[in-house]
PDB file of N, CA and C in Angstrom:
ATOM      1  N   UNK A   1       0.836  -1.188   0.000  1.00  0.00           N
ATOM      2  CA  UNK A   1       0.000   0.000   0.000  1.00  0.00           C
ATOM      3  C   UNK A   1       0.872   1.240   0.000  1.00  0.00           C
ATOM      4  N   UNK A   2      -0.045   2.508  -0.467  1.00  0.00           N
ATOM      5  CA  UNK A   2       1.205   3.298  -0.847  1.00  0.00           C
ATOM      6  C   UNK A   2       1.019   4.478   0.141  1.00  0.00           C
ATOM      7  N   UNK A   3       1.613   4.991   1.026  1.00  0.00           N
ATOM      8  CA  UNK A   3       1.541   5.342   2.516  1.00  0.00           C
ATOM      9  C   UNK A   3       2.032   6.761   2.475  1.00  0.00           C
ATOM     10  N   UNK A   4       2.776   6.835   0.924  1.00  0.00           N
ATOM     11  CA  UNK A   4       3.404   8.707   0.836  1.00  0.00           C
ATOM     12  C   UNK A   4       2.912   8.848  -0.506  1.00  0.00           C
ATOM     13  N   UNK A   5       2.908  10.278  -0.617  1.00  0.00           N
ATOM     14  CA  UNK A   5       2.630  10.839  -1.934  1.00  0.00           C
ATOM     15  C   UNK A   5       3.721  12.207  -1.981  1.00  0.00           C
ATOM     16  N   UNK A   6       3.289  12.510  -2.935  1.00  0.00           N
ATOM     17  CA  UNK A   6       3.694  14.048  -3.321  1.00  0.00           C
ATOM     18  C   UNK A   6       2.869  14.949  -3.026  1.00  0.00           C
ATOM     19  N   UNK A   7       3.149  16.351  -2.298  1.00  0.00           N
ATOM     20  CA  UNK A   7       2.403  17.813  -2.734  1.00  0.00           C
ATOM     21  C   UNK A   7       3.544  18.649  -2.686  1.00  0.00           C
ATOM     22  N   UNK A   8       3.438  19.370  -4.514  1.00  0.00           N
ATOM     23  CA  UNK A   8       4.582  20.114  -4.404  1.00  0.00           C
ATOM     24  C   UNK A   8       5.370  20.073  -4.417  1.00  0.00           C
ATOM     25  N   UNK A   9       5.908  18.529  -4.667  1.00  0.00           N
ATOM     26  CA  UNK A   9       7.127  18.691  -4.997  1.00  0.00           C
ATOM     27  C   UNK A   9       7.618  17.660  -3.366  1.00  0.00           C
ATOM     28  N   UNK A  10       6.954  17.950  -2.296  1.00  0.00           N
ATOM     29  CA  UNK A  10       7.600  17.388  -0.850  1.00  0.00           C
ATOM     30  C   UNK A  10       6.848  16.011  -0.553  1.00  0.00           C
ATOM     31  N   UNK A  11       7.074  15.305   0.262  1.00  0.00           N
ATOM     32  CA  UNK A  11       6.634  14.181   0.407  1.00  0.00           C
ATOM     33  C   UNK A  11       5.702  14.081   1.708  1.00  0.00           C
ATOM     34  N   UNK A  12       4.558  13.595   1.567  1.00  0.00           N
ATOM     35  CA  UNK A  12       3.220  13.562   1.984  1.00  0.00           C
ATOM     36  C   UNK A  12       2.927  12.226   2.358  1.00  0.00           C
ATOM     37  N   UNK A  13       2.633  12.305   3.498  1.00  0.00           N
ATOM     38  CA  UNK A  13       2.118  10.992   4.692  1.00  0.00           C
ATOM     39  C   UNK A  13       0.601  10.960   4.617  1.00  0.00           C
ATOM     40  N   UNK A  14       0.532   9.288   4.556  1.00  0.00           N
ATOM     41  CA  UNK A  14      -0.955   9.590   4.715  1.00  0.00           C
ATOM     42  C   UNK A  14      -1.791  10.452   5.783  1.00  0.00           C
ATOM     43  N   UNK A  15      -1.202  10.279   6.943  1.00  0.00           N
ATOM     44  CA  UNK A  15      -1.408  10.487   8.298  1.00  0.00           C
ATOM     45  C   UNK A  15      -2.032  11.771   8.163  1.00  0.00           C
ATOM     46  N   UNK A  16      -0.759  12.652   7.524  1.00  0.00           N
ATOM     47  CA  UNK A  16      -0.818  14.043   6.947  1.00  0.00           C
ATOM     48  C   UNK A  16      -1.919  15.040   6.204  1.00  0.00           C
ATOM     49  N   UNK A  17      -2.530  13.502   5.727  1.00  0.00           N
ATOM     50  CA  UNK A  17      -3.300  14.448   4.471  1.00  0.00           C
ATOM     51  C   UNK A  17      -4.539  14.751   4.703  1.00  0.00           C
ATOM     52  N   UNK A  18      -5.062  16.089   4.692  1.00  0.00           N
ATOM     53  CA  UNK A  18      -5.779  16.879   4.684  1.00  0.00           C
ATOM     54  C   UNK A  18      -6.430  17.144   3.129  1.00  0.00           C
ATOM     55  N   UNK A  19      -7.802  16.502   3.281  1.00  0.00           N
ATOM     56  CA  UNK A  19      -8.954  16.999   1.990  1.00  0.00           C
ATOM     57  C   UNK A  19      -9.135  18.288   1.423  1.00  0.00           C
ATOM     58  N   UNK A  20      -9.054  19.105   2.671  1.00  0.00           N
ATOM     59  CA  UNK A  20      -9.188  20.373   2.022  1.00  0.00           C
ATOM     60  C   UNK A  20      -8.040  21.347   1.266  1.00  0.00           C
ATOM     61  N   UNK A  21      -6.686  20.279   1.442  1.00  0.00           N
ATOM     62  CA  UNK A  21      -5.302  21.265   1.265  1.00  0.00           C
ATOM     63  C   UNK A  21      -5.137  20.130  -0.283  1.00  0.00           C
ATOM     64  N   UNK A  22      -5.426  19.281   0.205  1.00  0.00           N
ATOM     65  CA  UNK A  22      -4.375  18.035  -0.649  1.00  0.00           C
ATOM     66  C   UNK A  22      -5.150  17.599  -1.875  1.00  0.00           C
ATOM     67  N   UNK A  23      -7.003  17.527  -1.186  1.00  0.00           N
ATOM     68  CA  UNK A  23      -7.175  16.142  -3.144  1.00  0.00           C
ATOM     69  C   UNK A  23      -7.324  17.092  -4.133  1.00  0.00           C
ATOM     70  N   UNK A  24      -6.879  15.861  -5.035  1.00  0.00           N
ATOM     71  CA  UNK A  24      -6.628  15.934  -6.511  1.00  0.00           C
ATOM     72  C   UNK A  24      -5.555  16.322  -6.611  1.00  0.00           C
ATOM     73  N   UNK A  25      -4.695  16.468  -5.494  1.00  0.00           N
ATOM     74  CA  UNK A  25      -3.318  17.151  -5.746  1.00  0.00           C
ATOM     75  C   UNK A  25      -1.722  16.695  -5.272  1.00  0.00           C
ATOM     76  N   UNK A  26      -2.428  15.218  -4.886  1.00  0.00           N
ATOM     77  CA  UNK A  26      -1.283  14.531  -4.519  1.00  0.00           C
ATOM     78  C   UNK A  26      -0.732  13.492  -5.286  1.00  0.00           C
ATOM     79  N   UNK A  27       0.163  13.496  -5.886  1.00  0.00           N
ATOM     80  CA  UNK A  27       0.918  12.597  -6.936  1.00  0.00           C
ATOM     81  C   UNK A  27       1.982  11.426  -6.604  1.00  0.00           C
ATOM     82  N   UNK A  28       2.131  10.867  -7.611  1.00  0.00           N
ATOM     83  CA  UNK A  28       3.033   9.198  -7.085  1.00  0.00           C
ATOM     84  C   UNK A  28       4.288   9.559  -7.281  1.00  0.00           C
ATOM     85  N   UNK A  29       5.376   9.142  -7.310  1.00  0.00           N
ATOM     86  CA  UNK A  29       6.833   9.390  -7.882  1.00  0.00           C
ATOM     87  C   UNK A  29       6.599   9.775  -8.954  1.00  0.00           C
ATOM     88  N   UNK A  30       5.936   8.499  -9.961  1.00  0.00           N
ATOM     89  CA  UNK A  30       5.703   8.766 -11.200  1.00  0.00           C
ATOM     90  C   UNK A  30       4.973   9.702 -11.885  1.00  0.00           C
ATOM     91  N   UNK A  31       4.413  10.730 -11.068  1.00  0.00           N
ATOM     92  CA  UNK A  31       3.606  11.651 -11.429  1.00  0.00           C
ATOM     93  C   UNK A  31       2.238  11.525 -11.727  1.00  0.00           C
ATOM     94  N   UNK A  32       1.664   9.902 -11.242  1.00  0.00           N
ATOM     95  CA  UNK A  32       0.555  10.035 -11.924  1.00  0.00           C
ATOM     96  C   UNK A  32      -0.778  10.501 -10.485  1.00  0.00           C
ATOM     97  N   UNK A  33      -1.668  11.139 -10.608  1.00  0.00           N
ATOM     98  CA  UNK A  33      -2.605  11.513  -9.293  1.00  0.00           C
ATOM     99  C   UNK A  33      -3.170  10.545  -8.267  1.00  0.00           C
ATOM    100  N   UNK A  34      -2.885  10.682  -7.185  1.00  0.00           N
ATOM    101  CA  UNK A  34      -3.378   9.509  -6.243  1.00  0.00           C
ATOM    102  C   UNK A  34      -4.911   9.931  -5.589  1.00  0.00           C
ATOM    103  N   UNK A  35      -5.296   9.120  -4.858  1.00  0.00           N
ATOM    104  CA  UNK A  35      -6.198   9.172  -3.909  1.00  0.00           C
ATOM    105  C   UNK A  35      -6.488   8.957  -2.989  1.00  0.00           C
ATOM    106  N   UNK A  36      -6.729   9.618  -1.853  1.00  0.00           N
ATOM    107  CA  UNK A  36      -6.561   9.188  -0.475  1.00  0.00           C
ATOM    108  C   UNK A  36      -7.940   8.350  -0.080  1.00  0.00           C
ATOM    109  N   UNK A  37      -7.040   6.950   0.626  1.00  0.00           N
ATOM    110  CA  UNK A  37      -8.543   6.228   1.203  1.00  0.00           C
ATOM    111  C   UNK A  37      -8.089   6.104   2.556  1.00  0.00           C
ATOM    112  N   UNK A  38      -9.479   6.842   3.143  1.00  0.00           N
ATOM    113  CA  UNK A  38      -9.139   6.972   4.786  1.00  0.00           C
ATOM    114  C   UNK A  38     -10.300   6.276   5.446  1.00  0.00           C
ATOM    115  N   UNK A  39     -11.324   5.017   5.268  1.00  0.00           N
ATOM    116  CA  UNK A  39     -11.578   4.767   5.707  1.00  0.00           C
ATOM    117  C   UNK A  39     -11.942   4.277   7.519  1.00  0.00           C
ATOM    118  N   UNK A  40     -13.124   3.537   8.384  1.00  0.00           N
ATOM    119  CA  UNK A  40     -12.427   3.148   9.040  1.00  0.00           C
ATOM    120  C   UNK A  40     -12.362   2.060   9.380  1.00  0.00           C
ATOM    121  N   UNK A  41     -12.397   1.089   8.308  1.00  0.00           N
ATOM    122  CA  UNK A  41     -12.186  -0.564   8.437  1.00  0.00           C
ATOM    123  C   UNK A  41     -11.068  -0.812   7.803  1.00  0.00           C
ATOM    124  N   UNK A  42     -10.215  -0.442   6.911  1.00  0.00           N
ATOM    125  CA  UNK A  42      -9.043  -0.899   6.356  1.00  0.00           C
ATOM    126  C   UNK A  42      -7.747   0.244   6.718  1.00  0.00           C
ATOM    127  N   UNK A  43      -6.516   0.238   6.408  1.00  0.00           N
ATOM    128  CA  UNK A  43      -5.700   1.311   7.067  1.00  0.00           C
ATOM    129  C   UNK A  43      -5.612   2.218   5.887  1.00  0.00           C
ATOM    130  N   UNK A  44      -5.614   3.196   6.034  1.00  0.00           N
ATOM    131  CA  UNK A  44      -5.093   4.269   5.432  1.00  0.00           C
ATOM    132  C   UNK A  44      -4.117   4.326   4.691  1.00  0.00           C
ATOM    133  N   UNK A  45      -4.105   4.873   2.887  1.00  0.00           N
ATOM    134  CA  UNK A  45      -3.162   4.728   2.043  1.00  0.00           C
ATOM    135  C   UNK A  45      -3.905   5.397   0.572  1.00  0.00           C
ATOM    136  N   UNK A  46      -2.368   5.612   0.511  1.00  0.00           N
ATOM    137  CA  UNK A  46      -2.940   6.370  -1.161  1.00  0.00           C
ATOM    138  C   UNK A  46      -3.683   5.475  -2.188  1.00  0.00           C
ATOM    139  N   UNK A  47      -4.181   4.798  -2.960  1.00  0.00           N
ATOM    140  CA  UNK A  47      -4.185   4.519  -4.486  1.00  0.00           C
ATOM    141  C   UNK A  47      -3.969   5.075  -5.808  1.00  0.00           C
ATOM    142  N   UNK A  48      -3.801   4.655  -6.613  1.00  0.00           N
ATOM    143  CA  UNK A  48      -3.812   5.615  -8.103  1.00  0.00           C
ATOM    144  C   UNK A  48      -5.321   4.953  -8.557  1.00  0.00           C
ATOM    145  N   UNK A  49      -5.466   6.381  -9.449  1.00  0.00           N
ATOM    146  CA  UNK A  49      -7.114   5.995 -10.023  1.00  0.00           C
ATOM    147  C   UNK A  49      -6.630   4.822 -10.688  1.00  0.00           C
ATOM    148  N   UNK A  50      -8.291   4.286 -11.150  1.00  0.00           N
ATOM    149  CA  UNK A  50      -8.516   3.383 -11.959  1.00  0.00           C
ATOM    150  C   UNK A  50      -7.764   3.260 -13.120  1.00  0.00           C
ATOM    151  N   UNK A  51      -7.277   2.267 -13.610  1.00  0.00           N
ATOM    152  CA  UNK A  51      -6.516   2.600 -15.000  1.00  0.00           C
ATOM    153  C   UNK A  51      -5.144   3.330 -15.333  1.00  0.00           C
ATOM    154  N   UNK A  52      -4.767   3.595 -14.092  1.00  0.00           N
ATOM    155  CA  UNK A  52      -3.523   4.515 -13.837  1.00  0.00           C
ATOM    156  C   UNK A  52      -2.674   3.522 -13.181  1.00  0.00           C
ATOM    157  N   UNK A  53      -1.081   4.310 -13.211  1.00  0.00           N
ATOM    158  CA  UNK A  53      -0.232   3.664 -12.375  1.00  0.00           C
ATOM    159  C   UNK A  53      -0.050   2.055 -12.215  1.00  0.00           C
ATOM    160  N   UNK A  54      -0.348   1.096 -13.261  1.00  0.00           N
ATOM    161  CA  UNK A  54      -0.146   0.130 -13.544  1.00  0.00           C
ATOM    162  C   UNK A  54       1.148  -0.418 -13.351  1.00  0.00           C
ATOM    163  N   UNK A  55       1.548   0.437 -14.048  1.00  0.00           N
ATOM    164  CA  UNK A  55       3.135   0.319 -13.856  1.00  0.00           C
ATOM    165  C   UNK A  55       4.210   0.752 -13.656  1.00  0.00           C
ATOM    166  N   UNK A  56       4.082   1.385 -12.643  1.00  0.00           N
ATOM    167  CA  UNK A  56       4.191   3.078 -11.711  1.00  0.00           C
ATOM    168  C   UNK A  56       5.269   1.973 -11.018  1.00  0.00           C
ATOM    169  N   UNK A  57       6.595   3.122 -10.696  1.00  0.00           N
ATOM    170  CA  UNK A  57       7.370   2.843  -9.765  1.00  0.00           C
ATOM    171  C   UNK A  57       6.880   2.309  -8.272  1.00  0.00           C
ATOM    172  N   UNK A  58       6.188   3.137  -7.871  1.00  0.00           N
ATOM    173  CA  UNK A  58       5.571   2.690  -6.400  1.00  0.00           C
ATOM    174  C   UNK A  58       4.449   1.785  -6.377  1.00  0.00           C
ATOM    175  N   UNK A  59       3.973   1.732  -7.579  1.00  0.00           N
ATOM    176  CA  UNK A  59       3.011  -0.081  -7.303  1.00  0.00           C
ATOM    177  C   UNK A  59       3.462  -0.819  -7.437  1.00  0.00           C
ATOM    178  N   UNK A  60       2.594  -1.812  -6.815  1.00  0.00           N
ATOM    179  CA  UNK A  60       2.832  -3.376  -6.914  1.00  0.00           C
ATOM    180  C   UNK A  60       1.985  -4.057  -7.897  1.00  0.00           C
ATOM    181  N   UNK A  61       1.216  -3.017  -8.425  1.00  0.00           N
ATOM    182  CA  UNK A  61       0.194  -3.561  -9.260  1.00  0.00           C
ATOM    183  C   UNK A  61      -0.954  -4.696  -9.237  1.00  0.00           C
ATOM    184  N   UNK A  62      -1.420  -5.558  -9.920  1.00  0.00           N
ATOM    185  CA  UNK A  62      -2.074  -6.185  -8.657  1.00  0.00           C
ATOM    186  C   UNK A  62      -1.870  -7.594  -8.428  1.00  0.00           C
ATOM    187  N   UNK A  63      -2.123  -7.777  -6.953  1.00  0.00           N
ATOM    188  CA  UNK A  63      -1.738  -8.807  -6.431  1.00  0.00           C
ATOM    189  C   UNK A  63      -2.504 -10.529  -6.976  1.00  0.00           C
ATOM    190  N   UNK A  64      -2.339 -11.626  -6.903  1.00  0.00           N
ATOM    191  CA  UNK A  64      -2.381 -12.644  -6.796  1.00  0.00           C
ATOM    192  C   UNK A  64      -4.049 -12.674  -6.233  1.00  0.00           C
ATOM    193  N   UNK A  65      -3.904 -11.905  -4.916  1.00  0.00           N
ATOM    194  CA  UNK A  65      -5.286 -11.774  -4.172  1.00  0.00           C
ATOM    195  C   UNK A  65      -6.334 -11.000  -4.903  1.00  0.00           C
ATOM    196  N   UNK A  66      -5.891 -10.071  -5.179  1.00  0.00           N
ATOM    197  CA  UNK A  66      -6.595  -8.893  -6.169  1.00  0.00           C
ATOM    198  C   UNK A  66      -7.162  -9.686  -7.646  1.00  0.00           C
ATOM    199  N   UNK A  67      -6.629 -10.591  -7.849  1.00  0.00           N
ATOM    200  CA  UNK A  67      -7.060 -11.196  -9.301  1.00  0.00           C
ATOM    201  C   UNK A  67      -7.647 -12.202  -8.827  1.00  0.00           C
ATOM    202  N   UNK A  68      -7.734 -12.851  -7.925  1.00  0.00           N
ATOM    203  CA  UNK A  68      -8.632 -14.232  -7.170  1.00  0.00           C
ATOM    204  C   UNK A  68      -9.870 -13.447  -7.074  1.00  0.00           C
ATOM    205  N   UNK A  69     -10.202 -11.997  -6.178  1.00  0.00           N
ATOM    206  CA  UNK A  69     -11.512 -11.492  -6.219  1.00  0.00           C
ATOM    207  C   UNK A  69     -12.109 -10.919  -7.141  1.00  0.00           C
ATOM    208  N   UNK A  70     -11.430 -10.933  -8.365  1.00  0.00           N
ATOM    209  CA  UNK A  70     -12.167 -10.257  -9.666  1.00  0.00           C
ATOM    210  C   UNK A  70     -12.924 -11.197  -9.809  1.00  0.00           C
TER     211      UNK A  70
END
């Protein structure tokens, strides 16, 4: 899971991130836009949209598990 992002250029914790400063505006290494999921049943972490970041430095793309629940 991906736990930092970008704003600006600096590096951004999930912990950190604030809706009203940050979405739509936090990016991967690779530059592509993330999204913060802050639920409160699973932990906290960026994603890249749908269709994005496939093959993005900081993914793992998807897992073994991830293709068993499709």
């Amino acid at each position: 899971m991906l736990k930092v992002g970008y704003y600006n250029g600096l590096r951004l914790h999930i912990s950190e991130y604030d809706p009203k400063v940050h979405e739509g505006r936090v990016l991967c290494e690779d530059g592509h836009l993330l999204i913060a999921k802050r639920g409160e049943v699973r932990m906290h972490h960026f994603s890249h949209r749908s269709g994005e970041g496939s093959n993005c430095h900081g993914s793992e793309g998807k897992t073994n598990w991830t293709l068993f629940w499709q």
